[in-house]
Protein backbone atom coordinates (compact mmCIF):
# COMPACT_ATOMS: atom_id res chain seq x y z
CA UNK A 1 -77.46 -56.35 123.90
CA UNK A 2 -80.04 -58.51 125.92
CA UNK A 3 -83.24 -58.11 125.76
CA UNK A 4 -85.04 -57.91 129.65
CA UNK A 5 -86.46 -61.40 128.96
CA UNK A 6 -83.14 -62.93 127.77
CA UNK A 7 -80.98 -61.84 131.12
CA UNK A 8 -80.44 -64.33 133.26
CA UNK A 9 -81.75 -64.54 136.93
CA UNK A 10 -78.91 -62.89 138.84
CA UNK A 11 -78.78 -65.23 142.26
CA UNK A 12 -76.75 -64.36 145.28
CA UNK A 13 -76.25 -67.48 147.26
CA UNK A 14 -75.72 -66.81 150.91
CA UNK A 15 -74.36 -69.73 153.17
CA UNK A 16 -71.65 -70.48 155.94
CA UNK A 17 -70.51 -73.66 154.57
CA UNK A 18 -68.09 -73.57 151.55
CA UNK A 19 -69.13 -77.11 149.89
CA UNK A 20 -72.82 -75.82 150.05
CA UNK A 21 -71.90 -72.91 148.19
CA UNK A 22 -69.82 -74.24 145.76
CA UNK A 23 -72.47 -76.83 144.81
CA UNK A 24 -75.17 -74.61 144.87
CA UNK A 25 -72.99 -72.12 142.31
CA UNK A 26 -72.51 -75.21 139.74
CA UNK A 27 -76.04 -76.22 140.30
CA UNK A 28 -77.34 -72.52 138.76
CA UNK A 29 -74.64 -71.55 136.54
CA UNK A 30 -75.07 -75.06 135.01
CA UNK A 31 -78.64 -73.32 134.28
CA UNK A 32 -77.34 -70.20 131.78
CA UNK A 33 -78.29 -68.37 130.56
CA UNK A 34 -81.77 -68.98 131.98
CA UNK A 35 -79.84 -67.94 135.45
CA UNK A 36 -76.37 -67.46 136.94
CA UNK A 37 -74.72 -66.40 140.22
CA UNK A 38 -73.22 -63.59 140.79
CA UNK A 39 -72.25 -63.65 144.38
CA UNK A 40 -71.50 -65.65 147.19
CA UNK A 41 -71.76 -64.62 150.74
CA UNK A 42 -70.89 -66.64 153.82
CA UNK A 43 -71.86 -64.45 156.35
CA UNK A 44 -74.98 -61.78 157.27
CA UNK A 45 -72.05 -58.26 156.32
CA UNK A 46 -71.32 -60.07 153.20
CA UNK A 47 -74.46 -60.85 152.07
CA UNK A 48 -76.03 -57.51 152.59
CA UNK A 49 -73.03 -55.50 150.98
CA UNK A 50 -73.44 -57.88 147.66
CA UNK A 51 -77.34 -57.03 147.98
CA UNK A 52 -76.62 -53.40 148.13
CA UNK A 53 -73.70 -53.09 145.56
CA UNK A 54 -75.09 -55.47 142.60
CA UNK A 55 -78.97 -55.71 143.80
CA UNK A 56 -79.43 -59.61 142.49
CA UNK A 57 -82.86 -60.40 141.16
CA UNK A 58 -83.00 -63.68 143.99
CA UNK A 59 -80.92 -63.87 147.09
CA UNK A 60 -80.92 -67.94 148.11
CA UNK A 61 -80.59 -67.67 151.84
CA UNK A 62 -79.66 -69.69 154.44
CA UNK A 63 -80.99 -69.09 157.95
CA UNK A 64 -78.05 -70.17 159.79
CA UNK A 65 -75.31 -67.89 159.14
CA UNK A 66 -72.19 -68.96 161.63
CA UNK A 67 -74.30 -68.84 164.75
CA UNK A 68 -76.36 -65.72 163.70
CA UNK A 69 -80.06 -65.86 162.50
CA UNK A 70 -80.74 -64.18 159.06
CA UNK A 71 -84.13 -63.13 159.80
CA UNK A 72 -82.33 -60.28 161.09
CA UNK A 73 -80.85 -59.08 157.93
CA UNK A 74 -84.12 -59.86 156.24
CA UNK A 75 -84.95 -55.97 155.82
CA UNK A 76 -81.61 -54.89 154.25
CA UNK A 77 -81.69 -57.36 151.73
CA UNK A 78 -85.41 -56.21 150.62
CA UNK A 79 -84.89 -53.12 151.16
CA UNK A 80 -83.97 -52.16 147.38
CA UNK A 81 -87.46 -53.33 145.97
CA UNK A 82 -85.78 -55.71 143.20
CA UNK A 83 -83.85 -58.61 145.19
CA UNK A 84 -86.92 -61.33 146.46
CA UNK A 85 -85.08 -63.72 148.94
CA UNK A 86 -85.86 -67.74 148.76
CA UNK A 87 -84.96 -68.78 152.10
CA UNK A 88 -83.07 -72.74 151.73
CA UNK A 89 -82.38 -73.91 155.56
CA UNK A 90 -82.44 -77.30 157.60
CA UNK A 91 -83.99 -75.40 160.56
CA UNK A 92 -87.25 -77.72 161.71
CA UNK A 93 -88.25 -75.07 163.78
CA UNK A 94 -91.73 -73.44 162.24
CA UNK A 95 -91.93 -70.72 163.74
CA UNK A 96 -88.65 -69.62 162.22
CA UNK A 97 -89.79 -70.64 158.88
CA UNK A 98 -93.32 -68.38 159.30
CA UNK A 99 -91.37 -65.38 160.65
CA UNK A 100 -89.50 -65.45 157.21
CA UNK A 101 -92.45 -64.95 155.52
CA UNK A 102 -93.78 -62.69 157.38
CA UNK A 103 -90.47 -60.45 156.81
CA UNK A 104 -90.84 -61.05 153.33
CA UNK A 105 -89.03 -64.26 151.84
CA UNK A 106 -91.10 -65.07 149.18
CA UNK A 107 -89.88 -69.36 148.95
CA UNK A 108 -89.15 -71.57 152.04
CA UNK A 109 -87.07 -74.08 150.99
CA UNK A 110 -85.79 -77.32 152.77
CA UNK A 111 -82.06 -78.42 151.90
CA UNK A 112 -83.25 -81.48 151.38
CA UNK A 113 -85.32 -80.35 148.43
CA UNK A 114 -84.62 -81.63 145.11
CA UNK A 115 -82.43 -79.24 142.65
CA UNK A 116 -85.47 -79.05 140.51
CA UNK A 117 -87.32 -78.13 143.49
CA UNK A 118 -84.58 -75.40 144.56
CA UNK A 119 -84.55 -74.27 140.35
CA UNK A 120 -88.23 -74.29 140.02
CA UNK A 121 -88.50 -72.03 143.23
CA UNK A 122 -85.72 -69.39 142.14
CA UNK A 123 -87.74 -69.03 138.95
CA UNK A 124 -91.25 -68.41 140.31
CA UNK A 125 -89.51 -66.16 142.94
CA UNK A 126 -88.04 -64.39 140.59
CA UNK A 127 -91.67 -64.11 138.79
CA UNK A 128 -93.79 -62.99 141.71
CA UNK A 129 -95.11 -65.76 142.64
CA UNK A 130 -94.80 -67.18 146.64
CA UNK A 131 -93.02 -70.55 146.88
CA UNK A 132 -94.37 -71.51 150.34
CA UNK A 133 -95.91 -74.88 151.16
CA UNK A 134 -99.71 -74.51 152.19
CA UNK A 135 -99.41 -75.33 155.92
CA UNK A 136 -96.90 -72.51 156.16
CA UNK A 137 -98.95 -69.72 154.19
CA UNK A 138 -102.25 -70.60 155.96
CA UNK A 139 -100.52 -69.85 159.42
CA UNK A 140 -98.81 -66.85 157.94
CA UNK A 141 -102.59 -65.55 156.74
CA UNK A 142 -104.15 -66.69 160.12
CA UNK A 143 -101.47 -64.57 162.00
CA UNK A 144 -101.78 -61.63 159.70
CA UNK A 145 -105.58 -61.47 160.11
CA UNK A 146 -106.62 -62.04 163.56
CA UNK A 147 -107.62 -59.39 165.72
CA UNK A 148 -104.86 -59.10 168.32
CA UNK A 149 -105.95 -59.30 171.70
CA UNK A 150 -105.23 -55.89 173.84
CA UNK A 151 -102.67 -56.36 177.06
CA UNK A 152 -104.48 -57.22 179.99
CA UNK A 153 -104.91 -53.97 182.18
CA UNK A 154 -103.12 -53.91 185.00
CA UNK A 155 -105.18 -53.17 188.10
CA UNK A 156 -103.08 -51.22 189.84
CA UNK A 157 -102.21 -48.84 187.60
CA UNK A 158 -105.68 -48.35 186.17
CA UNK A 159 -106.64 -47.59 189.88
CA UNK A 160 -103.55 -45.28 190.01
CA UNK A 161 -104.24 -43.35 186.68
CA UNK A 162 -108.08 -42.71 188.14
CA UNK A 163 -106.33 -39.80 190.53
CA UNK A 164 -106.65 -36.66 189.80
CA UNK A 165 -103.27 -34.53 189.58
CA UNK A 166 -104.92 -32.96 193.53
CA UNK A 167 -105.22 -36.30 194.67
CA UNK A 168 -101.92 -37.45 194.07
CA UNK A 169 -100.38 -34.22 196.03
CA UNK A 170 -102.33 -35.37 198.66
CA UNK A 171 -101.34 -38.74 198.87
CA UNK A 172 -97.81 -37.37 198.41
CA UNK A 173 -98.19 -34.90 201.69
CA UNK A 174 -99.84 -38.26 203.50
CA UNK A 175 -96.88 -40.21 203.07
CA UNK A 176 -94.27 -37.43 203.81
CA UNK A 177 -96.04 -36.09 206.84
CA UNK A 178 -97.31 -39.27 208.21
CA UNK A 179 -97.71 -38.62 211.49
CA UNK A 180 -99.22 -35.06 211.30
CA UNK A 181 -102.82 -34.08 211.67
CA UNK A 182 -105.06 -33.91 208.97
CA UNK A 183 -104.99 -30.31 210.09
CA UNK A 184 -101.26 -29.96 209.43
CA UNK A 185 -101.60 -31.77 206.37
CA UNK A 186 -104.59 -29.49 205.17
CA UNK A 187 -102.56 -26.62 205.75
CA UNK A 188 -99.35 -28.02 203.28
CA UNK A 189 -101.99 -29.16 201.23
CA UNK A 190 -103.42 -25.41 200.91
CA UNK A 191 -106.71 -27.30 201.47
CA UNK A 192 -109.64 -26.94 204.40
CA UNK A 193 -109.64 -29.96 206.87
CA UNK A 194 -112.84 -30.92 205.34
CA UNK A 195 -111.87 -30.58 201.82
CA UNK A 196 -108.90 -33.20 202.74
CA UNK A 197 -110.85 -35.18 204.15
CA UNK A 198 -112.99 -35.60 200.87
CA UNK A 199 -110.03 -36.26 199.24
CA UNK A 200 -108.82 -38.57 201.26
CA UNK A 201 -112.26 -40.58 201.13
CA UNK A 202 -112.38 -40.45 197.47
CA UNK A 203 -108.51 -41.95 197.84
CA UNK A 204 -109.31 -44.49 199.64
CA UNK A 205 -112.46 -45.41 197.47
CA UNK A 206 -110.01 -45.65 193.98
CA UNK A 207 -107.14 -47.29 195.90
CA UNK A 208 -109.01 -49.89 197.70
CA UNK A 209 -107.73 -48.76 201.32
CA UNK A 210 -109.52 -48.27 205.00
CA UNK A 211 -107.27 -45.81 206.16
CA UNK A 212 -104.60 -43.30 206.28
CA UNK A 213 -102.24 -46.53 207.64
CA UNK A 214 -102.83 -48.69 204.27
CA UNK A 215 -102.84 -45.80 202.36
CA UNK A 216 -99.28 -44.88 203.66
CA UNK A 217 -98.18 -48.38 202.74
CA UNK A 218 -100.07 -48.51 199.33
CA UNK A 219 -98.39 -44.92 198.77
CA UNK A 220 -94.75 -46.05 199.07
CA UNK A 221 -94.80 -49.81 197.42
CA UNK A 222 -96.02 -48.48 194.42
CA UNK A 223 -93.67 -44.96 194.60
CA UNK A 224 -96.49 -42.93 194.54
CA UNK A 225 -94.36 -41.05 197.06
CA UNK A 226 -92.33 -39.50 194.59
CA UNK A 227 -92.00 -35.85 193.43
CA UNK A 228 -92.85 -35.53 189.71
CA UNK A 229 -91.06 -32.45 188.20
């Protein structure tokens, strides 16, 4: 029986093209019993049914996977706490390459890298350690501790949310009675004239409108008009 430190690195390789995969597969069974493969997967199904059935110690990973982007798979093949994915890709574009780390791939890998490179990185994967060139990790660490900025308010609606529940029955018996008297609209208001007219000057006020007139048009382009149930 092996001993833990005598098993070999168990490798899933995961790629759409079949002369990638085959060389890859004689490049790191070539390397028993220090590590072997023990699945191939040439599509994003494939390659997270052979990470949930056989849970390899390092899943080699191609970004590309027949027009689909692996980053989205990223979470189902960590998602068993033992497989650590070394991501091997000929995509330029960096901000591909930091999202990977950021979901977790522990090595970024060009295809272009040597097969010591590729061998080295599989092994210090496989280790704990991070396999990601220093450019790479200092964005990743700039992005994971800067303050994010909060959304810009929107003017409008902070305006809006400043009514009170009153005030926006008012503006809602403005706009459907708008040619009644403020005495008619006191009286569907259940409010005295002057107590509408209060309202109505504090409305105005929060809205940023002169009259009943722009507050009728305010009212309806932003659907304050509308009966909340």
């Amino acid at each position: 029986m092996q001993t833990e430190q005598a098993r070999p690195i168990g490798v899933l390789l995961v790629d759409d093209h079949q002369t990638m995969l085959w060389g890859l597969s004689r490049l790191i069974d070539g390397e028993q019993p220090r590590m072997k493969v023990v699945a191939t997967a040439g599509c994003c199904e494939e390659a997270v049914a052979h990470t949930q059935s056989l849970a390899p110690d390092v899943i080699v990973l191609d970004l590309d996977l027949d027009g689909h982007c692996a980053l989205d798979i990223l979470p189902q093949l960590l998602s068993n706490e033992v497989s650590r994915v070394v991501v091997l890709t000929g995509e330029r574009e960096q901000r591909t390459l930091d999202l990977a780390v950021l979901r977790g791939a522990r090595g970024v890998m060009r295809k272009d890298a040597s097969a010591e490179q590729l061998l080295d990185a599989i092994e210090r994967v496989h280790h704990g350690e991070l396999c990601v060139d220093t450019q790479t990790m200092g964005r990743v660490l700039s992005e994971l501790t800067s303050v994010k900025k909060p959304p810009k308010a929107d003017p409008e609606s902070a305006r809006q949310a400043s009514l009170t529940q009153k005030e926006r029955d008012i503006v809602r018996t403005v706009v459907h009675g708008s040619g009644a008297s403020n005495k008619t609209l006191a009286s569907q208001a259940f409010v005295t004239e002057h107590t509408l007219r209060n309202h109505l000057t504090s409305i105005y006020q929060k809205l940023g409108v002169a009259n009943r007139l722009e507050l009728y048009i305010y009212a309806v382009k932003h659907h304050l008009d509308a009966v909340v149930h």
